[in-house]
C-alpha atoms as a PDB file:
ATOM      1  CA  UNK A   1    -238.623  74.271  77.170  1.00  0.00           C
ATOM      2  CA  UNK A   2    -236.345  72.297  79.768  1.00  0.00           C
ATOM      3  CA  UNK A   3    -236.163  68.582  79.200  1.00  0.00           C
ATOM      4  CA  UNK A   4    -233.150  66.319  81.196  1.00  0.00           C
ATOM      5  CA  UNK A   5    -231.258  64.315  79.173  1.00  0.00           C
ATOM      6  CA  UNK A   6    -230.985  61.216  81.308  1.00  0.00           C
ATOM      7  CA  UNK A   7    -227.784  60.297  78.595  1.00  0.00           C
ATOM      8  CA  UNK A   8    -226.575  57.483  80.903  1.00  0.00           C
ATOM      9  CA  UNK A   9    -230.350  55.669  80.981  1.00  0.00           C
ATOM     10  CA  UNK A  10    -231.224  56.209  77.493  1.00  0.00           C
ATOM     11  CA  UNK A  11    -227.771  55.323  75.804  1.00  0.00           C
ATOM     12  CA  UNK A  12    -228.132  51.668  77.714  1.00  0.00           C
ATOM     13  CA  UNK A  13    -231.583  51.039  76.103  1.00  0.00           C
ATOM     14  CA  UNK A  14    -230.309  52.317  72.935  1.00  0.00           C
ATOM     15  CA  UNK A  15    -227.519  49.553  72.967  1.00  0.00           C
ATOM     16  CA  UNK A  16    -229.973  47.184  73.892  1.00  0.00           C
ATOM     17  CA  UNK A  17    -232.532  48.173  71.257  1.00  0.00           C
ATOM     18  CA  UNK A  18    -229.189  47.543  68.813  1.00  0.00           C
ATOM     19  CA  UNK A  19    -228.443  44.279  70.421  1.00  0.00           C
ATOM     20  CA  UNK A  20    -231.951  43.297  69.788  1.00  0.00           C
ATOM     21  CA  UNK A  21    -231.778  44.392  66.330  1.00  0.00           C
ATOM     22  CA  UNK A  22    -228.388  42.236  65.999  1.00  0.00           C
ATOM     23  CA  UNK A  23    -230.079  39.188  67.394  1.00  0.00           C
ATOM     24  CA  UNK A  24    -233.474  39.479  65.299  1.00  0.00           C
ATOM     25  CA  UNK A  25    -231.327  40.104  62.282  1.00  0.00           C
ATOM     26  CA  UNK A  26    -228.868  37.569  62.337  1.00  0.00           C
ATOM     27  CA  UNK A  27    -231.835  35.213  62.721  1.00  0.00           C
ATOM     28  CA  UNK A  28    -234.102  36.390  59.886  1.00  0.00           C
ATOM     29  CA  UNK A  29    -231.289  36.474  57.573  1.00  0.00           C
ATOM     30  CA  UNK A  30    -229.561  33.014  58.381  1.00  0.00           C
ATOM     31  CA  UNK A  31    -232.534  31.111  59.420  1.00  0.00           C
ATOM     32  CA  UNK A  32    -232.501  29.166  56.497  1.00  0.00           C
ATOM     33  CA  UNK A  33    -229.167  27.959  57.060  1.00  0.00           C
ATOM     34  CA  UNK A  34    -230.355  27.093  60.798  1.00  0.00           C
ATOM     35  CA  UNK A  35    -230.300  22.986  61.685  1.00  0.00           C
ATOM     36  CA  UNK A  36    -233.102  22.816  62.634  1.00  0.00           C
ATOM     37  CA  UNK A  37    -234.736  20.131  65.691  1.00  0.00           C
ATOM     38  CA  UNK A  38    -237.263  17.348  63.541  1.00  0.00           C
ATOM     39  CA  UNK A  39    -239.336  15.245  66.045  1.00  0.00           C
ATOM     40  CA  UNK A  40    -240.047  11.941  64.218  1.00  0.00           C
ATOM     41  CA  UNK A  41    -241.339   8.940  66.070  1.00  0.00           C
ATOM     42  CA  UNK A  42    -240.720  10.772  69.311  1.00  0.00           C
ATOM     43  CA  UNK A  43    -237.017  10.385  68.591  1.00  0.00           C
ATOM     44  CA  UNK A  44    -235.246  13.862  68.788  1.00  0.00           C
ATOM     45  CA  UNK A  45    -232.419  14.533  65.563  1.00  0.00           C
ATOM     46  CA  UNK A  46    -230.582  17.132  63.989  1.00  0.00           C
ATOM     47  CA  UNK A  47    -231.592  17.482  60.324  1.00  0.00           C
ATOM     48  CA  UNK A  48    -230.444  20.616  57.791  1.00  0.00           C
ATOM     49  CA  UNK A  49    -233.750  22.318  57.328  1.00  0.00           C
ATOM     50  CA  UNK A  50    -234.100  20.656  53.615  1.00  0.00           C
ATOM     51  CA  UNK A  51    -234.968  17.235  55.039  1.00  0.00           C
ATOM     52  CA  UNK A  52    -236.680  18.985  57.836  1.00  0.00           C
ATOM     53  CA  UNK A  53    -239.883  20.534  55.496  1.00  0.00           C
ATOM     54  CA  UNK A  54    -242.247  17.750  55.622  1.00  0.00           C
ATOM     55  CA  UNK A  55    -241.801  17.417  59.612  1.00  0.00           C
ATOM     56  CA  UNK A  56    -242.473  19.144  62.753  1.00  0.00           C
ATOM     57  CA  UNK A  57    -239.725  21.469  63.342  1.00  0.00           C
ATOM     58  CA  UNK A  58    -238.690  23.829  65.836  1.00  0.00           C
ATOM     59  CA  UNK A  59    -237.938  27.085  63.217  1.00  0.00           C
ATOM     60  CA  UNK A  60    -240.617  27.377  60.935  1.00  0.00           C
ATOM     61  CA  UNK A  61    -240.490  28.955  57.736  1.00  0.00           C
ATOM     62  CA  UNK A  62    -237.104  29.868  57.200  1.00  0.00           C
ATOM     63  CA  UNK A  63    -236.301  33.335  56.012  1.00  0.00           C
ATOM     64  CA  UNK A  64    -233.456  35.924  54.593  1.00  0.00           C
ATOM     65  CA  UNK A  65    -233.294  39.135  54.050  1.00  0.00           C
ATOM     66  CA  UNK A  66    -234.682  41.747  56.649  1.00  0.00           C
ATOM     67  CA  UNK A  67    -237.833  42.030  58.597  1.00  0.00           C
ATOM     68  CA  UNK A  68    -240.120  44.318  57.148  1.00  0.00           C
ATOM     69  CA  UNK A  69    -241.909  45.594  60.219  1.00  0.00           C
ATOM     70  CA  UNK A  70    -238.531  46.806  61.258  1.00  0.00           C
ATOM     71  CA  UNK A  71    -236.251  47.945  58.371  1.00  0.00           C
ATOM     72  CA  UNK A  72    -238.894  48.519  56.032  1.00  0.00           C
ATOM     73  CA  UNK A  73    -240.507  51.983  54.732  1.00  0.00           C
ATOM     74  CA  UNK A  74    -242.169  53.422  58.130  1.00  0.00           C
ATOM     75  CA  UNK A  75    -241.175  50.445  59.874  1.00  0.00           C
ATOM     76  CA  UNK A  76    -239.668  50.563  63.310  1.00  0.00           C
ATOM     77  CA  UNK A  77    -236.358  51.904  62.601  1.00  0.00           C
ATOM     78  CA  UNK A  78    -237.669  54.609  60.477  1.00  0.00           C
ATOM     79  CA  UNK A  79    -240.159  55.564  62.680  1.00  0.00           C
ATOM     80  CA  UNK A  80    -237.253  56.230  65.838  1.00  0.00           C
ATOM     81  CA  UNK A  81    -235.834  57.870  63.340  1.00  0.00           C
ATOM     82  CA  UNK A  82    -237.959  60.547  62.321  1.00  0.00           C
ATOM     83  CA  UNK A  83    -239.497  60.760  66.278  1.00  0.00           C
ATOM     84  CA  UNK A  84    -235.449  61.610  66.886  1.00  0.00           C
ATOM     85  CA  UNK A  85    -235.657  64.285  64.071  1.00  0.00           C
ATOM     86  CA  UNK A  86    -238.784  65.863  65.328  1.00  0.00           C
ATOM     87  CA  UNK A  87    -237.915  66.576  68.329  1.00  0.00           C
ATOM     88  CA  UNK A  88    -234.685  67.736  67.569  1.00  0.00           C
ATOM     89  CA  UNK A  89    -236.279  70.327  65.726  1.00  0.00           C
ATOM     90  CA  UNK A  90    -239.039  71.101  68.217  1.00  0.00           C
ATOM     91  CA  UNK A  91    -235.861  71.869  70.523  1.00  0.00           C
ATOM     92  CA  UNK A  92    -233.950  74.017  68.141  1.00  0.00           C
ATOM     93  CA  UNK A  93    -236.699  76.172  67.354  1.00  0.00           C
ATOM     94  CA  UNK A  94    -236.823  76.706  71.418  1.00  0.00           C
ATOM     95  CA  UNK A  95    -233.391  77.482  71.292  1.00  0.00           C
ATOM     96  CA  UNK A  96    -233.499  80.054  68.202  1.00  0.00           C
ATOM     97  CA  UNK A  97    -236.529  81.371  69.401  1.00  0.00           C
ATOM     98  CA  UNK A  98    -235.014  82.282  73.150  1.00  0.00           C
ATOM     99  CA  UNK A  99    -231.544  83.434  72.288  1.00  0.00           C
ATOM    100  CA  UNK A 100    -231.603  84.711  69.056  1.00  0.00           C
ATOM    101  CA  UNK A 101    -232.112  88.596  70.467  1.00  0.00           C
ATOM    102  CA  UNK A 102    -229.388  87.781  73.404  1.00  0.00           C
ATOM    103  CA  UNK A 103    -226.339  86.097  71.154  1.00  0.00           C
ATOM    104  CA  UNK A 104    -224.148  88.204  70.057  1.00  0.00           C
ATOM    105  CA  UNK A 105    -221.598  86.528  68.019  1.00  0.00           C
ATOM    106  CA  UNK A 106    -222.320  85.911  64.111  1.00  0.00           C
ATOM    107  CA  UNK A 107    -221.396  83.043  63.335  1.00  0.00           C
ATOM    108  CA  UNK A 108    -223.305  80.923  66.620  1.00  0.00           C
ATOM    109  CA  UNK A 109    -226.135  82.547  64.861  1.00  0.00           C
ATOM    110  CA  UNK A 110    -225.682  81.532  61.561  1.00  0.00           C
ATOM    111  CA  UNK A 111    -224.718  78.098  62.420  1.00  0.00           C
ATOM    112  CA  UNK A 112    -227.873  77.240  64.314  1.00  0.00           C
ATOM    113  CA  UNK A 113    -229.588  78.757  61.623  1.00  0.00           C
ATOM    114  CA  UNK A 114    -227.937  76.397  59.354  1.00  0.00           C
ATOM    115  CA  UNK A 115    -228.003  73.547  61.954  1.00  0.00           C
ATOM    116  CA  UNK A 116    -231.485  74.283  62.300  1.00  0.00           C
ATOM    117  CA  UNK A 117    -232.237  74.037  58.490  1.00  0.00           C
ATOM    118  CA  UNK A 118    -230.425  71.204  57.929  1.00  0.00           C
ATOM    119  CA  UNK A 119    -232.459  69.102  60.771  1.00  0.00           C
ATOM    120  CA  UNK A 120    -235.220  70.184  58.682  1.00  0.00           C
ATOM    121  CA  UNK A 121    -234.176  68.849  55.303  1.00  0.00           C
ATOM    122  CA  UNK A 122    -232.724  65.317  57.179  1.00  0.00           C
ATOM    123  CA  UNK A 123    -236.795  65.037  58.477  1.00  0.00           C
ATOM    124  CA  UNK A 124    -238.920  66.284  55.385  1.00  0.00           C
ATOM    125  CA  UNK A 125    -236.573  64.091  53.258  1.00  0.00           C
ATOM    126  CA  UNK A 126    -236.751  61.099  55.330  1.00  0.00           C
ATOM    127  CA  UNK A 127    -240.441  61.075  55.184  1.00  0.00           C
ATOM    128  CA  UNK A 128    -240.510  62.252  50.992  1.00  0.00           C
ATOM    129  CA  UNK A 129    -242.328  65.562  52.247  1.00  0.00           C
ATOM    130  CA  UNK A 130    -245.377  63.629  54.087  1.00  0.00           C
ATOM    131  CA  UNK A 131    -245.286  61.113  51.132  1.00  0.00           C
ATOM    132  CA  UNK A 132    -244.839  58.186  53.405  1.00  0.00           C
ATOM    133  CA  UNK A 133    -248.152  58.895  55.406  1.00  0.00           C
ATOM    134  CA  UNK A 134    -250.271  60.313  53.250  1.00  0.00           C
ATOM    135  CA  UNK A 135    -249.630  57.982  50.662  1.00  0.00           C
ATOM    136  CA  UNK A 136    -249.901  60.067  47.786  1.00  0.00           C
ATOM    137  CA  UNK A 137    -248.401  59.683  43.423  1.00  0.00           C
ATOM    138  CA  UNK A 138    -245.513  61.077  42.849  1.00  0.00           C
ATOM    139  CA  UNK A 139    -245.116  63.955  40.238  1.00  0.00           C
ATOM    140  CA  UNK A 140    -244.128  63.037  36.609  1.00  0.00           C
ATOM    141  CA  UNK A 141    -240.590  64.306  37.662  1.00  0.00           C
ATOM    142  CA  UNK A 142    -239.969  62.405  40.694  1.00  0.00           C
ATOM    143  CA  UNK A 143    -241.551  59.022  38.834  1.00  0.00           C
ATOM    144  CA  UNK A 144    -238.972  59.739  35.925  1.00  0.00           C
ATOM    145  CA  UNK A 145    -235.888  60.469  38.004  1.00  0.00           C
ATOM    146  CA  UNK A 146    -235.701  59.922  41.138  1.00  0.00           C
ATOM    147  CA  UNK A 147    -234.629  55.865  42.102  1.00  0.00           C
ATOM    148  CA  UNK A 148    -237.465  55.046  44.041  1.00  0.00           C
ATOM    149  CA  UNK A 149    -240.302  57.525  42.394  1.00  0.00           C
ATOM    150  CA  UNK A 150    -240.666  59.166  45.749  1.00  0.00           C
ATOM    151  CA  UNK A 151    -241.253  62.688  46.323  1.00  0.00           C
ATOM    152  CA  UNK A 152    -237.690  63.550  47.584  1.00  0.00           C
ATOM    153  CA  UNK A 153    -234.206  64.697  46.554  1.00  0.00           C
ATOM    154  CA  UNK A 154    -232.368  62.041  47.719  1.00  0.00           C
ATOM    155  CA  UNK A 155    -232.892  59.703  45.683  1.00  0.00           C
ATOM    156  CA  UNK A 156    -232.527  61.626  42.489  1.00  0.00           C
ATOM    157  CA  UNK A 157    -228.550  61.894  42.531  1.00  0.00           C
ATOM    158  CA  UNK A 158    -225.349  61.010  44.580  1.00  0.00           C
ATOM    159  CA  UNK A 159    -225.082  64.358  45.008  1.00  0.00           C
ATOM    160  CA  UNK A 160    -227.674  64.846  47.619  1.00  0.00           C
ATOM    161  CA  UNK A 161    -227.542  61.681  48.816  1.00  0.00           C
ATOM    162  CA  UNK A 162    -223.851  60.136  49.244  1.00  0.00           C
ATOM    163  CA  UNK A 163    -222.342  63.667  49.716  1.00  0.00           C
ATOM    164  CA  UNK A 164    -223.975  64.663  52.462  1.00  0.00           C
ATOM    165  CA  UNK A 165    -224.258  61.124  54.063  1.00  0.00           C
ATOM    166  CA  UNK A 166    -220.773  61.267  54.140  1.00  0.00           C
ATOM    167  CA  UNK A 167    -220.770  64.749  55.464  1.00  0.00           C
ATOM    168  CA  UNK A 168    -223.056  63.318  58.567  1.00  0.00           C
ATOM    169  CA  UNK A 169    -220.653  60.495  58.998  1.00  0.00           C
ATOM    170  CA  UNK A 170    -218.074  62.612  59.437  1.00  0.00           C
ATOM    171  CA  UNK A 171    -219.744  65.105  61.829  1.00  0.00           C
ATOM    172  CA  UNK A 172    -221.306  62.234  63.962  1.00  0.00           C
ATOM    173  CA  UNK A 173    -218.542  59.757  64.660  1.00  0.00           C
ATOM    174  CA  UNK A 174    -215.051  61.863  64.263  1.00  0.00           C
ATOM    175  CA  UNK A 175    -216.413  65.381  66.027  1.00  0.00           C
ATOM    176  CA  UNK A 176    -214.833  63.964  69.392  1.00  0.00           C
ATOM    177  CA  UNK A 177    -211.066  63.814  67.180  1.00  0.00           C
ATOM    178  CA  UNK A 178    -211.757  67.014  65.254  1.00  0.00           C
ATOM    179  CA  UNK A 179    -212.559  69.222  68.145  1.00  0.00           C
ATOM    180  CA  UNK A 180    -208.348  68.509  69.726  1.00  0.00           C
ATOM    181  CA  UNK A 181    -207.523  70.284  66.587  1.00  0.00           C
ATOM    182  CA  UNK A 182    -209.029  74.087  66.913  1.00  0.00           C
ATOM    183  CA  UNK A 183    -206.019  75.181  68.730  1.00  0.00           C
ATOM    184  CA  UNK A 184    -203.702  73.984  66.156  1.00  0.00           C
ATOM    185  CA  UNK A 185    -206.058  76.686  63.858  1.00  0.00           C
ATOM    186  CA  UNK A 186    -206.006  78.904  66.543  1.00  0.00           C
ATOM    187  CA  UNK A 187    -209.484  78.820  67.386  1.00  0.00           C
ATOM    188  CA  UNK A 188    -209.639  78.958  71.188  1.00  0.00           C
ATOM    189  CA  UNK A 189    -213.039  79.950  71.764  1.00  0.00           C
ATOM    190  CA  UNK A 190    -215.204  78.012  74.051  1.00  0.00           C
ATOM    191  CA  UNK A 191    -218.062  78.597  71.944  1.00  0.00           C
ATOM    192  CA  UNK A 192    -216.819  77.023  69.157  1.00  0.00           C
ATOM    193  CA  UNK A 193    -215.558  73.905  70.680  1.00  0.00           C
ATOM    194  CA  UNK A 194    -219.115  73.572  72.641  1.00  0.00           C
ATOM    195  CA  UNK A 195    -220.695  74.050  68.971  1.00  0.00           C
ATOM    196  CA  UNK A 196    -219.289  70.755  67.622  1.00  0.00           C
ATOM    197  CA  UNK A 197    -218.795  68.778  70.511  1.00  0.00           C
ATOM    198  CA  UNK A 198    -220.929  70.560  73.953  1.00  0.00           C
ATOM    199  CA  UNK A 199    -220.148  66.767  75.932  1.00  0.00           C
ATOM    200  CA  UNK A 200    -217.609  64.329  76.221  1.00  0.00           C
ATOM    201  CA  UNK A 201    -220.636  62.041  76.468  1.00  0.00           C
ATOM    202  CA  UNK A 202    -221.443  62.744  72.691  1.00  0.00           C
ATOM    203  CA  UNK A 203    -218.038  59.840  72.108  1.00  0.00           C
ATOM    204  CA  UNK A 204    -219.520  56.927  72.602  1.00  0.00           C
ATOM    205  CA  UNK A 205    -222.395  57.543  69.886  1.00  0.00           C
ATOM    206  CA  UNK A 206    -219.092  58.494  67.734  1.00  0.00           C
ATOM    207  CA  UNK A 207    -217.591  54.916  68.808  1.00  0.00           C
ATOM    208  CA  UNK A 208    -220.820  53.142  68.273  1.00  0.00           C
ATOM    209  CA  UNK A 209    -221.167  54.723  64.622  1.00  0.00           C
ATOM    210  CA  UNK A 210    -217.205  54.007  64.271  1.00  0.00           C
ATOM    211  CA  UNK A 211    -217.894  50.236  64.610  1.00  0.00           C
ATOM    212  CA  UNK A 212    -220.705  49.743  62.528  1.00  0.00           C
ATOM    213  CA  UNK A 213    -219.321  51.785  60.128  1.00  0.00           C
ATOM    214  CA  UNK A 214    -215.383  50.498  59.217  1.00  0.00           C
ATOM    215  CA  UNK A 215    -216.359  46.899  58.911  1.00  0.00           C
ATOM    216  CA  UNK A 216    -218.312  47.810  55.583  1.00  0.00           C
ATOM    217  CA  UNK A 217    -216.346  50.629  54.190  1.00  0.00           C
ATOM    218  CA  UNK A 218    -213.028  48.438  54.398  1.00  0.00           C
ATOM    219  CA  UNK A 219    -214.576  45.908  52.357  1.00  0.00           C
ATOM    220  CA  UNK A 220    -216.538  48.132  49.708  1.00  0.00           C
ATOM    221  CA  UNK A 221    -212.866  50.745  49.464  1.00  0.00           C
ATOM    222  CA  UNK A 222    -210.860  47.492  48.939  1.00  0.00           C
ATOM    223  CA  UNK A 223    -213.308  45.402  47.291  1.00  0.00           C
ATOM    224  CA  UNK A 224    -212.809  42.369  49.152  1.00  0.00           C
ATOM    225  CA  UNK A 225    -216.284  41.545  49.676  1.00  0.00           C
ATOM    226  CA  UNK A 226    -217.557  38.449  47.353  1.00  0.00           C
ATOM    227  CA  UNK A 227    -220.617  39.590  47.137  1.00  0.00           C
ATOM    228  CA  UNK A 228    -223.851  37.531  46.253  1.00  0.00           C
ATOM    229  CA  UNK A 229    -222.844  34.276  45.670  1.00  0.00           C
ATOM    230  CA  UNK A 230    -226.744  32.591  46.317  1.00  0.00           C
ATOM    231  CA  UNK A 231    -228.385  31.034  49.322  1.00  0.00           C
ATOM    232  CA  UNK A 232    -227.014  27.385  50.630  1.00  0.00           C
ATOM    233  CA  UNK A 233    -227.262  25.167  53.678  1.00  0.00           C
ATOM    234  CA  UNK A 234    -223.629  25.654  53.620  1.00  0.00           C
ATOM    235  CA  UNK A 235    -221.513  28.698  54.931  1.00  0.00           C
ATOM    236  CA  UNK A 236    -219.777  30.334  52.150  1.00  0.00           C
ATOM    237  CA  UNK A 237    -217.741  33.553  52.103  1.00  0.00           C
ATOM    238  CA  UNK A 238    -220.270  35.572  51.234  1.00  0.00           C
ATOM    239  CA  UNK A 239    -222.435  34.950  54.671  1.00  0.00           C
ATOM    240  CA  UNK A 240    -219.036  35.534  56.436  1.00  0.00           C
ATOM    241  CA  UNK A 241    -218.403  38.797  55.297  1.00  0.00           C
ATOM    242  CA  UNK A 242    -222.083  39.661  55.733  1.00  0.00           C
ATOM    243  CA  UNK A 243    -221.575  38.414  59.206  1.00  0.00           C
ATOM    244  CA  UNK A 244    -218.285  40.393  59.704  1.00  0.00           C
ATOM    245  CA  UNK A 245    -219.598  43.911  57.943  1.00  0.00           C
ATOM    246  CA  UNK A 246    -222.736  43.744  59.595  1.00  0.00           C
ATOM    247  CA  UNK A 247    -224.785  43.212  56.729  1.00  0.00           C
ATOM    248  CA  UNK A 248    -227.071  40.930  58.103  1.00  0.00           C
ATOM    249  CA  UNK A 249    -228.923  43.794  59.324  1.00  0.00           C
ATOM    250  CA  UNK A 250    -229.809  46.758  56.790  1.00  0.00           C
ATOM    251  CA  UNK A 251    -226.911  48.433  57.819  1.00  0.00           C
ATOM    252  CA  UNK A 252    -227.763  51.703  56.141  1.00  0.00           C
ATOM    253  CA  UNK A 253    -230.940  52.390  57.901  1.00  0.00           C
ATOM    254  CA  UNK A 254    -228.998  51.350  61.338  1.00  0.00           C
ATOM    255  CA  UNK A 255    -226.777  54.148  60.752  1.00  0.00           C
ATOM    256  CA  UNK A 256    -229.023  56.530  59.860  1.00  0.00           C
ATOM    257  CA  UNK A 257    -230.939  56.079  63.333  1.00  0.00           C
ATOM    258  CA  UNK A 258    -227.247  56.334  64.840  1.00  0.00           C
ATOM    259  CA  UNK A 259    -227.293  59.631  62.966  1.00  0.00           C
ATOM    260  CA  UNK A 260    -230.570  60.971  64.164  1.00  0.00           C
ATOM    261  CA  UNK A 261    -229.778  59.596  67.780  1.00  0.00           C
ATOM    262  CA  UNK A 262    -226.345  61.900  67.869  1.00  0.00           C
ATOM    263  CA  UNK A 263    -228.242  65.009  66.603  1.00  0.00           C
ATOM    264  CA  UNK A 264    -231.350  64.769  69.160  1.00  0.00           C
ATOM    265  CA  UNK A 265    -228.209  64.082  71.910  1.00  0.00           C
ATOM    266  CA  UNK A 266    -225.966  66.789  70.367  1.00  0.00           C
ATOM    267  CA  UNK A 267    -228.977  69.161  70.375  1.00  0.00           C
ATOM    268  CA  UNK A 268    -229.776  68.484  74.062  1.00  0.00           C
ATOM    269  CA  UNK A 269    -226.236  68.999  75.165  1.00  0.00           C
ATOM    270  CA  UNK A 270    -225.742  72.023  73.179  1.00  0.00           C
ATOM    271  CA  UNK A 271    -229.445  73.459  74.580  1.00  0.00           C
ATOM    272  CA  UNK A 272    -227.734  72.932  77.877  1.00  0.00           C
ATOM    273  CA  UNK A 273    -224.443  74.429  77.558  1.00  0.00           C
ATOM    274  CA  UNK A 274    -226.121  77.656  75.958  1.00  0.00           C
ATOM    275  CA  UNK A 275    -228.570  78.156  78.441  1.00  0.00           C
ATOM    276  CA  UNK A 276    -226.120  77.758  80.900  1.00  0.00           C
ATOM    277  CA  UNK A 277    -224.137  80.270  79.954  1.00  0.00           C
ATOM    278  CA  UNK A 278    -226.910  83.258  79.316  1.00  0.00           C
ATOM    279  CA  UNK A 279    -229.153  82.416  81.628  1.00  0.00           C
END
């Protein structure tokens, strides 16, 4: 299967897509704290939105929160996300499926396998197993322990869900750093440094998931965040640091679709480098 990875094209409307995301956000989430424009008597003024509710204004219904046809449960977001997932595996089964008689070092092998397998698990869990579509009750077990009653693993413990969130973190924004290291444990192989990092293009995904991802950790590791202090006309600390951490948006589902968005590039890069070199 050969498919071009036009990196430079799609990596423009995938900062756009974000910058639409940041706009949308911001104003679903502060729109109630918007002044908004009140026509009365054909005089134009600039009202808080409180006294603005019995008049024609120019933002109606002011909101918080997030936009459910985006961040919610097969909304847009998710949706990108598991169309990044599927054909990440579509490709890596084209990969395992052409090379797998040619390659003859071990451990390439056994890390697509694993690669391959884990791609898996990242989809099937991020759609509870086909739950989200087919819209079906959740066994006794999942309804008793897992957070959400969905039919997934996630959700049931840290342990399969903060571990290896962390794990992707790690492998998606700091593989650019780690790969400078493998002489320093003597590991000189090409193979291995095309493995975790097959183009220099794969950075700025890394720096994009760097950015989004700090902001918030600072402020959760040092607990300086205020957290919910209620919803006012006025700005208080709490919409700043929302503002500063990027909270306005659900930032959790954001980098997840960062995640997915490295793995379908990483995948295409890697597809590209291999065939390269057996072909």
């Amino acid at each position: 299967m050969i498919i071009k990875n036009n990196f430079n094209l799609h990596f423009k409307l995938f900062i756009l897509f974000t910058i639409f995301l940041l706009i949308e956000g911001f104003h679903h989430y502060f729109s109630y704290k918007l002044v908004y424009l009140c026509f009365d008597n054909l005089e134009l003024t600039m009202k808080l939105s409180s006294e603005c509710l019995s008049k024609n204004y120019l933002f109606k219904n002011p909101t918080t929160g997030f936009e459910k046809i985006i961040w919610a449960e097969n909304g847009i977001v998710e949706i990108l996300q598991i169309i990044l997932l599927l054909f990440s595996i579509i490709f890596w089964f084209f990969i395992i499926k052409k090379n797998i008689k040619i390659l003859k070092i071990n451990f390439l092998i056994i890390f697509m396998f694993l690669y391959f397998l884990g791609i898996i698990y990242f989809f099937l869990e991020e759609i509870s197993y086909g739950q989200h579509f087919f819209k079906w009750i959740s066994s006794e077990f999942f309804i008793l322990y897992n957070d959400q009653k969905e039919t997934n693993i996630h959700n049931i413990s840290n342990l399969f869900n903060e571990f290896p969130r962390s794990m992707l973190t790690l492998w998606c924004s700091l593989s650019f750093i780690f790969v400078r290291f493998l002489p320093y444990f003597k590991i000189k192989d090409e193979f291995y440094s095309m493995i975790i990092y097959p183009s220099k293009k794969l950075k700025y995904i890394s720096v994009l998931l760097i950015i989004f991802f700090i902001p918030n950790f600072v402020a959760d590791k040092f607990g300086i965040h205020p957290g919910f202090t209620g919803h006012t006309v006025a700005i208080n600390m709490t919409d700043i640091f929302d503002f500063l951490t990027f909270n306005f948006i659900r930032l959790s589902e954001y980098q997840e679709l960062i995640f997915t968005y490295y793995i379908f590039n990483h995948t295409l890069f890697f597809k590209k480098y291999i065939y390269s070199k057996i072909n």
